[in-house]
Structures are given as C-alpha cells and as structure tokens.
Protein backbone atom coordinates (compact mmCIF):
# COMPACT_ATOMS: atom_id res chain seq x y z
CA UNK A 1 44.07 -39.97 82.73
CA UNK A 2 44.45 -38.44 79.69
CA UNK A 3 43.54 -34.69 80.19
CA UNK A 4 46.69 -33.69 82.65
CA UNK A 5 49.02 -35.02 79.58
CA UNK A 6 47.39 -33.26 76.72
CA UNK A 7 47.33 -30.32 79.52
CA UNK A 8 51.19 -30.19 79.46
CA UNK A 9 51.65 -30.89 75.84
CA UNK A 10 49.77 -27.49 75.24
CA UNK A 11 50.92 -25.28 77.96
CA UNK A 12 54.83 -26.34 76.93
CA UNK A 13 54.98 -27.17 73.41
CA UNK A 14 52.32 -26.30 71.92
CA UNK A 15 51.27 -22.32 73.07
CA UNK A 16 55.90 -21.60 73.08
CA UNK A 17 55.41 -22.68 69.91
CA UNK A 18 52.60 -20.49 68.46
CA UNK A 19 54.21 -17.55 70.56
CA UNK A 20 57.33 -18.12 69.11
CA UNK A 21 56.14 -17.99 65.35
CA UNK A 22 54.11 -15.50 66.11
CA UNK A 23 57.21 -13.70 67.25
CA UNK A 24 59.29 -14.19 64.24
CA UNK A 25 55.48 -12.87 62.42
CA UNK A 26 56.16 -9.83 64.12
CA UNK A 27 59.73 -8.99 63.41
CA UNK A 28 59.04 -9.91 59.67
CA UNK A 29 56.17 -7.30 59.51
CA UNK A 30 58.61 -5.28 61.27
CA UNK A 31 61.27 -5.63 58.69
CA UNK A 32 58.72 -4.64 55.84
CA UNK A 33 58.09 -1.33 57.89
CA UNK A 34 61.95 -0.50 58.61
CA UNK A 35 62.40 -1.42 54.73
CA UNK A 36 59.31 0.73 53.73
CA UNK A 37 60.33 3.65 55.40
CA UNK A 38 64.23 2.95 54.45
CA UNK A 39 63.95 3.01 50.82
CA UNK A 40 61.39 5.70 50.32
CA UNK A 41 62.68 6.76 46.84
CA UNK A 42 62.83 3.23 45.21
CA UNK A 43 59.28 2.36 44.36
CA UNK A 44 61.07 -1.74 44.13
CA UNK A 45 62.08 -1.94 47.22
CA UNK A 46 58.65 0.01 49.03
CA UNK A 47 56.71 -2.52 47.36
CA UNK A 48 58.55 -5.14 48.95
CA UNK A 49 58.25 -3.41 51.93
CA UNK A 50 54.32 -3.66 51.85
CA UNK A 51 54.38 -7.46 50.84
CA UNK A 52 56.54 -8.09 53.79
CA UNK A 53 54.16 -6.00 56.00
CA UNK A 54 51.12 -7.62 54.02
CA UNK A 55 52.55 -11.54 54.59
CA UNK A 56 53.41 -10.27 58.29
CA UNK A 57 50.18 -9.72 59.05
CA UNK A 58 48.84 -12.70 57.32
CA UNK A 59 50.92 -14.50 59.68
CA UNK A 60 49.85 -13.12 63.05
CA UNK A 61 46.23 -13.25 61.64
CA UNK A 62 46.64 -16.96 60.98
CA UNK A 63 48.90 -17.54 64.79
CA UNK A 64 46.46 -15.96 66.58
CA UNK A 65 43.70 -17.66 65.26
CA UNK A 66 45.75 -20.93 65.80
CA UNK A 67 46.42 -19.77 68.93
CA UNK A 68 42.58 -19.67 69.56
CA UNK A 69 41.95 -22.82 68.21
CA UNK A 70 43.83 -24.74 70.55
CA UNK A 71 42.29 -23.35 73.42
CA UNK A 72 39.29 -23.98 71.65
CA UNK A 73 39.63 -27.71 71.54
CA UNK A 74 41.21 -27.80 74.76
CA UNK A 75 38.13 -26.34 76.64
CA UNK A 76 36.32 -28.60 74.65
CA UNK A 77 37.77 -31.75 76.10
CA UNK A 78 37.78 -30.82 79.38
CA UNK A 79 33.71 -29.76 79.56
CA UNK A 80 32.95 -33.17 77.84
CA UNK A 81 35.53 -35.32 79.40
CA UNK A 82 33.90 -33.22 83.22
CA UNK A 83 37.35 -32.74 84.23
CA UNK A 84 38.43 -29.33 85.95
C-alpha cells in the first residue's frame, strides 16, 4: 500500500527537513538581532541588521506554513484513501 511509504517519506525526510531550515531561519534572524544590537552607532550596518531580522522571519513564516501544508495533504490522503 501506498500510505505507510509516503508515511515514512514525511516523518524522515520530509518534516527533518523543514525543521532543519527552519533552524538555520532562526539563527539568521538571530544574527540580524546580535548585528542590530552590535553596531548601534552605524546606521549601515543596523539596517542590515533589520533586513536580516525582516528575511528571518520571512523564512520561518514561509517553513511553518510549509510545515503545515504537508500535514495538510497528508491528513488528506489518509481520510480519502480510509486508512488509519
């Protein structure tokens, strides 16, 4: 049956996946706080702070709702397909 294999496909390559770029969205937002608050005199360098912090949170925004999507369609094949 198909369902088991799509099954594993999400729960180990696809969601490590999303959780790991949503990890790396993370420490980039991270880095445009650290370099916000670091360079607090040169207006430059705080407005690269906010676009990293900006694009960071663009990124989770967009993993998360990835992240929701796949469970989405996942559900969805299991209630039609009446397995589980």
């Amino acid at each position: 049956m198909v369902i088991p294999e799509l099954e594993k496909i999400k729960t180990q390559i696809l969601n490590p996946f999303v959780a790991l770029l949503l990890g790396l969205a993370v420490v980039y937002f991270l880095y445009g706080v650290v370099r916000f608050i670091v360079d607090y005199g040169n207006e430059t360098a705080r407005a690269e702070g906010k676009k990293h912090m900006i694009w960071g949170i663009v990124g989770l925004a967009i993993m998360i709702s990835v992240y929701g999507i796949i469970n989405l369609i996942s559900n969805t094949i299991v209630s039609v397909s009446g397995v589980g």
